[in-house]
PDB file of N, CA and C in Angstrom:
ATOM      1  N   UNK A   1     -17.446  -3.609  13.720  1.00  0.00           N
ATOM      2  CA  UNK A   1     -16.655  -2.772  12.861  1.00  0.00           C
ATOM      3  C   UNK A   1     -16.182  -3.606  11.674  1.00  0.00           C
ATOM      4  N   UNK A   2     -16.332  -3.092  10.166  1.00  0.00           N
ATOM      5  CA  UNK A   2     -15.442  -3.771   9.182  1.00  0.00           C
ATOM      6  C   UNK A   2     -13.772  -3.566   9.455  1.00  0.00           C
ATOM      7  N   UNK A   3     -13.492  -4.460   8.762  1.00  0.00           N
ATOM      8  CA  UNK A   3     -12.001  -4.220   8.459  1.00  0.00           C
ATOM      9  C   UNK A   3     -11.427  -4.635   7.274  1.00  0.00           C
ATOM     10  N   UNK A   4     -10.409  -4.201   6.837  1.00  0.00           N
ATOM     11  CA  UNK A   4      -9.721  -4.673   5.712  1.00  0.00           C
ATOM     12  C   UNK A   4      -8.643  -4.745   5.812  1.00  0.00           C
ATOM     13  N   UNK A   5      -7.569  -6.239   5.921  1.00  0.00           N
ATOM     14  CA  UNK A   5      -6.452  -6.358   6.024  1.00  0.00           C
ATOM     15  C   UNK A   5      -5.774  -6.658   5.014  1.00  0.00           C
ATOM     16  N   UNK A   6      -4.548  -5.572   4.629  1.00  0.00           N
ATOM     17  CA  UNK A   6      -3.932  -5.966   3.303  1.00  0.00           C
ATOM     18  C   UNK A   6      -3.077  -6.450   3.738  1.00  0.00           C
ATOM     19  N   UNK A   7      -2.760  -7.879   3.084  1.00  0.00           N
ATOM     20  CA  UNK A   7      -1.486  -9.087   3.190  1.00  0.00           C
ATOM     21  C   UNK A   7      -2.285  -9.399   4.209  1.00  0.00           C
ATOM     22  N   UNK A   8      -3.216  -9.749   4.544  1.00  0.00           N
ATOM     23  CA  UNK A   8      -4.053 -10.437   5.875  1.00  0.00           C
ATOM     24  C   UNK A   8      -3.657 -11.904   5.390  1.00  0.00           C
ATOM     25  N   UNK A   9      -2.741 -12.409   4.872  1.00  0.00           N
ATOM     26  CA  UNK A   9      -2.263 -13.816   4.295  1.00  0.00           C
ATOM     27  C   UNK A   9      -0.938 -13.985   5.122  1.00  0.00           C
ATOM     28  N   UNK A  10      -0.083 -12.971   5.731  1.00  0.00           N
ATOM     29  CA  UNK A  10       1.203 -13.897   5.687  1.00  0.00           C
ATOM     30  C   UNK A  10       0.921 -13.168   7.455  1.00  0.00           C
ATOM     31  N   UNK A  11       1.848 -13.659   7.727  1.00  0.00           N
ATOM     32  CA  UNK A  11       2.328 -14.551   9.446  1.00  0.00           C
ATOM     33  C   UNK A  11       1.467 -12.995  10.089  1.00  0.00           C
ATOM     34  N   UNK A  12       1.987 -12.002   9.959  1.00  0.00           N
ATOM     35  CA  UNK A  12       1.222 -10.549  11.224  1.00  0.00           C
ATOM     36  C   UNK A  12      -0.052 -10.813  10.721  1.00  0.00           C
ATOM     37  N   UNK A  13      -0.494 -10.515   9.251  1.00  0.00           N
ATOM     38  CA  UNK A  13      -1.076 -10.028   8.869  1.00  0.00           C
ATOM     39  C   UNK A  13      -2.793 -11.317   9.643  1.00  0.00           C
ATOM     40  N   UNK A  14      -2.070 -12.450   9.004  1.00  0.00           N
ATOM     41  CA  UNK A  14      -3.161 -13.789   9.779  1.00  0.00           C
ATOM     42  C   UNK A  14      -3.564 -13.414  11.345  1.00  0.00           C
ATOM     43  N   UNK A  15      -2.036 -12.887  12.401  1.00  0.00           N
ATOM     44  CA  UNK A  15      -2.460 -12.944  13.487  1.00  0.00           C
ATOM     45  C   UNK A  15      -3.322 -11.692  13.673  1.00  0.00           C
ATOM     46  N   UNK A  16      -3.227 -10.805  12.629  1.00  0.00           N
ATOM     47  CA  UNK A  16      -4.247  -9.432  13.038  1.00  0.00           C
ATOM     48  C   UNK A  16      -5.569  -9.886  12.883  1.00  0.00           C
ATOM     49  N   UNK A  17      -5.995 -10.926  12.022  1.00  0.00           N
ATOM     50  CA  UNK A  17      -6.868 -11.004  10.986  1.00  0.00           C
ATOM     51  C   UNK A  17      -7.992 -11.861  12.234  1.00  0.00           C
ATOM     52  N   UNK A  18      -7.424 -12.540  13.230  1.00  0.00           N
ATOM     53  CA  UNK A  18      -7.100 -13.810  14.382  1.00  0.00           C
ATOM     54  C   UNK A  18      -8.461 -12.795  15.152  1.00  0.00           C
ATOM     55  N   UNK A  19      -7.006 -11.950  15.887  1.00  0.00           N
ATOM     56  CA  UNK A  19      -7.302 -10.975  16.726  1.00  0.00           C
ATOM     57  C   UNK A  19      -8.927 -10.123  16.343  1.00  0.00           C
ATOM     58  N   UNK A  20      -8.796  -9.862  15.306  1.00  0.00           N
ATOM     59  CA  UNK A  20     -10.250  -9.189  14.926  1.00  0.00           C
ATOM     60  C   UNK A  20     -11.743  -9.701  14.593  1.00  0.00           C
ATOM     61  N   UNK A  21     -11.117 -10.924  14.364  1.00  0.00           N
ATOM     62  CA  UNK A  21     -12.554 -12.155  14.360  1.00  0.00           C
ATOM     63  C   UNK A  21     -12.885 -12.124  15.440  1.00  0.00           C
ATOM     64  N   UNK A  22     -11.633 -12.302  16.915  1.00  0.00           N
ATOM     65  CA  UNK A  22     -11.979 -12.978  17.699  1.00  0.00           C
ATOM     66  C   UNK A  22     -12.653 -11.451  18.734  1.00  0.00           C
ATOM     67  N   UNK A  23     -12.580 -10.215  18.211  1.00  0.00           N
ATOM     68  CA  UNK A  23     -13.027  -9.372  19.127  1.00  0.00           C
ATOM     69  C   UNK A  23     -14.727  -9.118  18.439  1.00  0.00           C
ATOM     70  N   UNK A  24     -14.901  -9.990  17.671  1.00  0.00           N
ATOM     71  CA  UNK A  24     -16.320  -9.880  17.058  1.00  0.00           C
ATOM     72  C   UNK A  24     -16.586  -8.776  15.916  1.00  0.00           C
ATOM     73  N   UNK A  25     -15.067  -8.605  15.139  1.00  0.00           N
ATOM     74  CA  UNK A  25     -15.261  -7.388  14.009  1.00  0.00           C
ATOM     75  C   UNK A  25     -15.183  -8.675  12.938  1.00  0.00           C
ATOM     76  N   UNK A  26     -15.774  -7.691  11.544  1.00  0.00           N
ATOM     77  CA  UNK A  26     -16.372  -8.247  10.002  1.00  0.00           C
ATOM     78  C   UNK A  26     -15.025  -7.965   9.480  1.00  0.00           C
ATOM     79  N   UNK A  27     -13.835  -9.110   9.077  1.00  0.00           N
ATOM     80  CA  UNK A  27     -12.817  -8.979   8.599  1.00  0.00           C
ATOM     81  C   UNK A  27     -12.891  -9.374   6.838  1.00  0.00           C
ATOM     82  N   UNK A  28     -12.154  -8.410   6.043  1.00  0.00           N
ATOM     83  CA  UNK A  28     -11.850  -8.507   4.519  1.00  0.00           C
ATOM     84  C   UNK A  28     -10.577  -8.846   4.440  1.00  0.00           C
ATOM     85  N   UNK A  29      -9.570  -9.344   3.356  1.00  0.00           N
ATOM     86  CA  UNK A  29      -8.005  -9.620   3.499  1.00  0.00           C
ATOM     87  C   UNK A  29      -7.925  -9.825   1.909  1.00  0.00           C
ATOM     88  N   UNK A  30      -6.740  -8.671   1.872  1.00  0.00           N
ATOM     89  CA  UNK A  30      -6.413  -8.632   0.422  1.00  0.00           C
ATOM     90  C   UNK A  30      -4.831  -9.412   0.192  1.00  0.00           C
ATOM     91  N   UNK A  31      -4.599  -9.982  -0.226  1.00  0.00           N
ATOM     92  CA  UNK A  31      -3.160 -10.725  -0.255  1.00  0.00           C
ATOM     93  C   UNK A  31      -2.959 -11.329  -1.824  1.00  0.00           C
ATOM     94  N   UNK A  32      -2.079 -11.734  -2.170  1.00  0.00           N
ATOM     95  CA  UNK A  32      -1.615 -12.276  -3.062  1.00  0.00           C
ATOM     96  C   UNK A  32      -2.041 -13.736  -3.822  1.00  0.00           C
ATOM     97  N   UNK A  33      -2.375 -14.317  -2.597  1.00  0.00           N
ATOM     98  CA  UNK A  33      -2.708 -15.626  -2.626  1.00  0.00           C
ATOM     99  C   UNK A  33      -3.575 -15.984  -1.458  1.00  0.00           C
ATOM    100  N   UNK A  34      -4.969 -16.593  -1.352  1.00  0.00           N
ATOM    101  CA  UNK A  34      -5.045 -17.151   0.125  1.00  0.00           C
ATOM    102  C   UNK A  34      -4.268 -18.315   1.019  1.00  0.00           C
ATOM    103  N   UNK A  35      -3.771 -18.037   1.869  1.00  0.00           N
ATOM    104  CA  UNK A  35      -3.121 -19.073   2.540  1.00  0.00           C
ATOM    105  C   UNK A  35      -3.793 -19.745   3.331  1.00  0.00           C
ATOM    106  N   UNK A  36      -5.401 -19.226   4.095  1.00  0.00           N
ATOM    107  CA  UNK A  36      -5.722 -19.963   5.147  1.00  0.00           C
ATOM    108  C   UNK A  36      -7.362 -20.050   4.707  1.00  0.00           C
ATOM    109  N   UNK A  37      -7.924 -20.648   5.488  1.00  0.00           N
ATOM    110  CA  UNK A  37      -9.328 -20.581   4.962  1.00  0.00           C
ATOM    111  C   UNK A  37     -10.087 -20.399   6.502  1.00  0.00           C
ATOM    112  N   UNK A  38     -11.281 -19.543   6.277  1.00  0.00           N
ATOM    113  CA  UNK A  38     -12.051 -18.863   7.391  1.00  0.00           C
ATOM    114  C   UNK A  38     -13.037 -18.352   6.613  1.00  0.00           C
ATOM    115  N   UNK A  39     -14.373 -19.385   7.216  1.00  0.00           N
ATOM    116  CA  UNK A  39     -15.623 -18.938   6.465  1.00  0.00           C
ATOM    117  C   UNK A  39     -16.113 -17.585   6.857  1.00  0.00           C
ATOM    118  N   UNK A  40     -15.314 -17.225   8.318  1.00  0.00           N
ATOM    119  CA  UNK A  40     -15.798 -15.730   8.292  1.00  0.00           C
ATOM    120  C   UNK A  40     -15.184 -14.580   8.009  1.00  0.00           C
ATOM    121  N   UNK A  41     -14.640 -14.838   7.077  1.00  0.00           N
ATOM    122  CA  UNK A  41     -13.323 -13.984   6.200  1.00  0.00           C
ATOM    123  C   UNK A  41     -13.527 -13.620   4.803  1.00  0.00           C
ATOM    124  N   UNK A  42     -14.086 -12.721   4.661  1.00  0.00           N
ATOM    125  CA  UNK A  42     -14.120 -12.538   2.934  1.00  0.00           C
ATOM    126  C   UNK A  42     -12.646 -12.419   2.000  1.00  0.00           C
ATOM    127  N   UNK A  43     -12.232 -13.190   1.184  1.00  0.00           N
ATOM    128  CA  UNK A  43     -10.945 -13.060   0.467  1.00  0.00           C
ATOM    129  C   UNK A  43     -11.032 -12.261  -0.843  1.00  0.00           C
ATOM    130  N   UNK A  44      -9.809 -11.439  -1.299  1.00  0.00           N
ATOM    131  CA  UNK A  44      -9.604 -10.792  -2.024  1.00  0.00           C
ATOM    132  C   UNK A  44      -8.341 -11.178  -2.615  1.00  0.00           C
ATOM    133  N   UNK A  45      -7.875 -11.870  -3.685  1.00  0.00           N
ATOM    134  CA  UNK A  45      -6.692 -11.791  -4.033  1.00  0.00           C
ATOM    135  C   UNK A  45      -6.593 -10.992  -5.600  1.00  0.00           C
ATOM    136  N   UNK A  46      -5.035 -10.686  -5.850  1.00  0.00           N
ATOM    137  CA  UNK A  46      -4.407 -10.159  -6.418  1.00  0.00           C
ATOM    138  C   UNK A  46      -2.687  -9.782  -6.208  1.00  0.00           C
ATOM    139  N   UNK A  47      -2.448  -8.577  -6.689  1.00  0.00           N
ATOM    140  CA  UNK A  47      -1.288  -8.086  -6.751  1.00  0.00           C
ATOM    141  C   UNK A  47      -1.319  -6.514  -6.559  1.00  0.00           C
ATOM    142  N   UNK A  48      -1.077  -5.680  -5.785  1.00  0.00           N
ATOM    143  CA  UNK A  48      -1.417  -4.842  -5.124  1.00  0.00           C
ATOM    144  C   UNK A  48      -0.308  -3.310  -5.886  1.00  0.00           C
ATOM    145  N   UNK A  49      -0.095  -3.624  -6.530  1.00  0.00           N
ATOM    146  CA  UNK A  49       0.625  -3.067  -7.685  1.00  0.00           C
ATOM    147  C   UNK A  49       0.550  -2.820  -8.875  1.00  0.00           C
ATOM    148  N   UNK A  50      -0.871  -3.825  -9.044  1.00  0.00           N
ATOM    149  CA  UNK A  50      -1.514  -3.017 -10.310  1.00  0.00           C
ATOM    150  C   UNK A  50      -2.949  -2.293 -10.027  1.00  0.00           C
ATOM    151  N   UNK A  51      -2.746  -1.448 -11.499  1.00  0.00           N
ATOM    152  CA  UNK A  51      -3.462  -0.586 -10.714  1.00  0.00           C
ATOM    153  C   UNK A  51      -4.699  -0.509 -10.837  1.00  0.00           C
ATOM    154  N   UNK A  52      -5.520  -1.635 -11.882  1.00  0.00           N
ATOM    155  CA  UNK A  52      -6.767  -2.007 -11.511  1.00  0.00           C
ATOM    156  C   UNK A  52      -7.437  -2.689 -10.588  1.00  0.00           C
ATOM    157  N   UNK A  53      -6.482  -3.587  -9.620  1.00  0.00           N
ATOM    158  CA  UNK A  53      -6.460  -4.072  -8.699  1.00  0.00           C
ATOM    159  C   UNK A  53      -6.511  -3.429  -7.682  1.00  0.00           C
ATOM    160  N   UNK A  54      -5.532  -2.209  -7.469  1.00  0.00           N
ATOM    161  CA  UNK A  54      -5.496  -0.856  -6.710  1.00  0.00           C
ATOM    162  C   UNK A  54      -6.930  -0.250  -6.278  1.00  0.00           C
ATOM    163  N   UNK A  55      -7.343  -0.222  -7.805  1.00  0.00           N
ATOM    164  CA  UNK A  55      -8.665   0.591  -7.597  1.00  0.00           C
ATOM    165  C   UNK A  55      -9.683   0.093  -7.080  1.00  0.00           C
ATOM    166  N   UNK A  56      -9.682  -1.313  -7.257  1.00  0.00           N
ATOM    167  CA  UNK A  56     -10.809  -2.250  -6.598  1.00  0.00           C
ATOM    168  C   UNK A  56     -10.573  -2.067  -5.086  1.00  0.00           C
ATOM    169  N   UNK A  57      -9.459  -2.087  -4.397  1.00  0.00           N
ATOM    170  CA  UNK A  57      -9.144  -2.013  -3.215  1.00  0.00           C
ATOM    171  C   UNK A  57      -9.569  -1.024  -2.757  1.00  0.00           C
ATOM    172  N   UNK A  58      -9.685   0.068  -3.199  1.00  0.00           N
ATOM    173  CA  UNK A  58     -10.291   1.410  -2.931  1.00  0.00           C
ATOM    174  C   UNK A  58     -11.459   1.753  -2.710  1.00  0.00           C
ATOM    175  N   UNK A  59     -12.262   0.846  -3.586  1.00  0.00           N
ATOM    176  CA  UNK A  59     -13.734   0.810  -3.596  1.00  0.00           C
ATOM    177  C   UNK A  59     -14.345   0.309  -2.255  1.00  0.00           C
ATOM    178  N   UNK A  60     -13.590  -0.946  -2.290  1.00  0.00           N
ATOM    179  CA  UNK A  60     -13.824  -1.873  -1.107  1.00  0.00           C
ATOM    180  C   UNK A  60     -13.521  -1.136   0.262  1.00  0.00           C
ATOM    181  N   UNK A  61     -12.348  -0.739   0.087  1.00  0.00           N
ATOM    182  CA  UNK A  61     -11.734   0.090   1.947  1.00  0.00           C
ATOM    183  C   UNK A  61     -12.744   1.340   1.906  1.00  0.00           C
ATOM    184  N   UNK A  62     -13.215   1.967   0.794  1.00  0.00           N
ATOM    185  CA  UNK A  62     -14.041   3.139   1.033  1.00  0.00           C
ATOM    186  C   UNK A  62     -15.615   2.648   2.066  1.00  0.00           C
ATOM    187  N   UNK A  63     -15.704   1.460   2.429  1.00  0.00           N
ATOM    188  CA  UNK A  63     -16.716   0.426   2.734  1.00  0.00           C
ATOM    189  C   UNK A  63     -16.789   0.242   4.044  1.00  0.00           C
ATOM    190  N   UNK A  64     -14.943   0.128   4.188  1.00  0.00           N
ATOM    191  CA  UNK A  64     -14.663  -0.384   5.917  1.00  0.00           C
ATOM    192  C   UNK A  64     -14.590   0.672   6.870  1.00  0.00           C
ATOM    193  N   UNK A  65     -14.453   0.199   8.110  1.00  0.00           N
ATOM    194  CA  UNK A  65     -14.430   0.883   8.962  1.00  0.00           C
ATOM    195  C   UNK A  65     -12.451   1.592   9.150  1.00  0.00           C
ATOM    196  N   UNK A  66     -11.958   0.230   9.084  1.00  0.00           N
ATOM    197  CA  UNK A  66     -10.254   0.063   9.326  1.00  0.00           C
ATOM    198  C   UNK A  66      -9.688  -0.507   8.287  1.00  0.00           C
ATOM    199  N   UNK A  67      -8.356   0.276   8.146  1.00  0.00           N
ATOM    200  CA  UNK A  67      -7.551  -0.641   7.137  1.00  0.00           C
ATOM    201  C   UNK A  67      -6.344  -1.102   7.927  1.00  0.00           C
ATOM    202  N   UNK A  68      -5.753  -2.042   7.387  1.00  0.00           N
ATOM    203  CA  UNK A  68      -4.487  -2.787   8.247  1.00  0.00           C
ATOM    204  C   UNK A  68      -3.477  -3.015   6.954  1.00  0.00           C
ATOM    205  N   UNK A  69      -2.724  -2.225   6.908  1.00  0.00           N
ATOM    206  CA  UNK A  69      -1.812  -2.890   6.223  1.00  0.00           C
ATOM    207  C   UNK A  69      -0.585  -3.060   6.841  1.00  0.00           C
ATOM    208  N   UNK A  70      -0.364  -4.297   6.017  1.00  0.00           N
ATOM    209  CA  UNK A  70       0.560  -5.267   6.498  1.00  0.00           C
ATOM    210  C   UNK A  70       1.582  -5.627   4.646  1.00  0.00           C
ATOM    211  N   UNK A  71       1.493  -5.428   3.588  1.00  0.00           N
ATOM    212  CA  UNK A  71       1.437  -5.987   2.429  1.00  0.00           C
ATOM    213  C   UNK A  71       3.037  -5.124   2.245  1.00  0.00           C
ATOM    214  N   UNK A  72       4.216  -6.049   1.711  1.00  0.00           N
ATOM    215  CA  UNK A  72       5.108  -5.196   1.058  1.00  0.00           C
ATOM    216  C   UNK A  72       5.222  -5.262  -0.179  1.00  0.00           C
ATOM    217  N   UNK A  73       4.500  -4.127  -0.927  1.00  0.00           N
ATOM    218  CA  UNK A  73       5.177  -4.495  -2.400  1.00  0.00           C
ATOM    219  C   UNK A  73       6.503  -4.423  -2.782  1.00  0.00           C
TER     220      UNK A  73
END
C-alpha cells in the first residue's frame, strides 16, 4: 500500500512513518523540513499553507493509497 504522511518529520508522525515501513507499505512524508533520513522514504518538503504547495500535495495523495496526517499548521 502507498502512503503519505503529512508532518511524517516530527515525533508521531516519524513513529507512524516507522510502523509503515516496517509492515512492508511504500511511505511518502510531507513536512517542513526533513529531520531523518530513510532511503526508503520519499521526502517532500515545504509549508503546507501555501497554496501551491497545497496543490502539489494533492496531486501526490491523489496517487496513495492512505493519508496520515499528523501536520499542525
Amino acid at each position: 500500500m502507498r502512503c503519505l504522511v503529512i508532518g511524517g518529520g516530527g515525533f508521531l508522525g516519524r513513529h507512524i512513518v516507522h510502523e509503515l515501513l516496517a509492515a512492508g507499505h511504500s511511505v511518502s512524508v510531507f513536512d517542513l523540513r526533513t529531520t531523518f533520513q530513510d532511503d526508503r522514504v520519499t521526502f517532500f518538503t515545504g509549508d503546507l499553507c501555501n497554496k501551491e504547495v497545497y496543490a502539489v500535495i494533492v496531486i501526490v495523495m491523489h496517487n496513495d493509497d492512505d493519508l496520515y496526517m499528523n501536520a499542525l499548521p
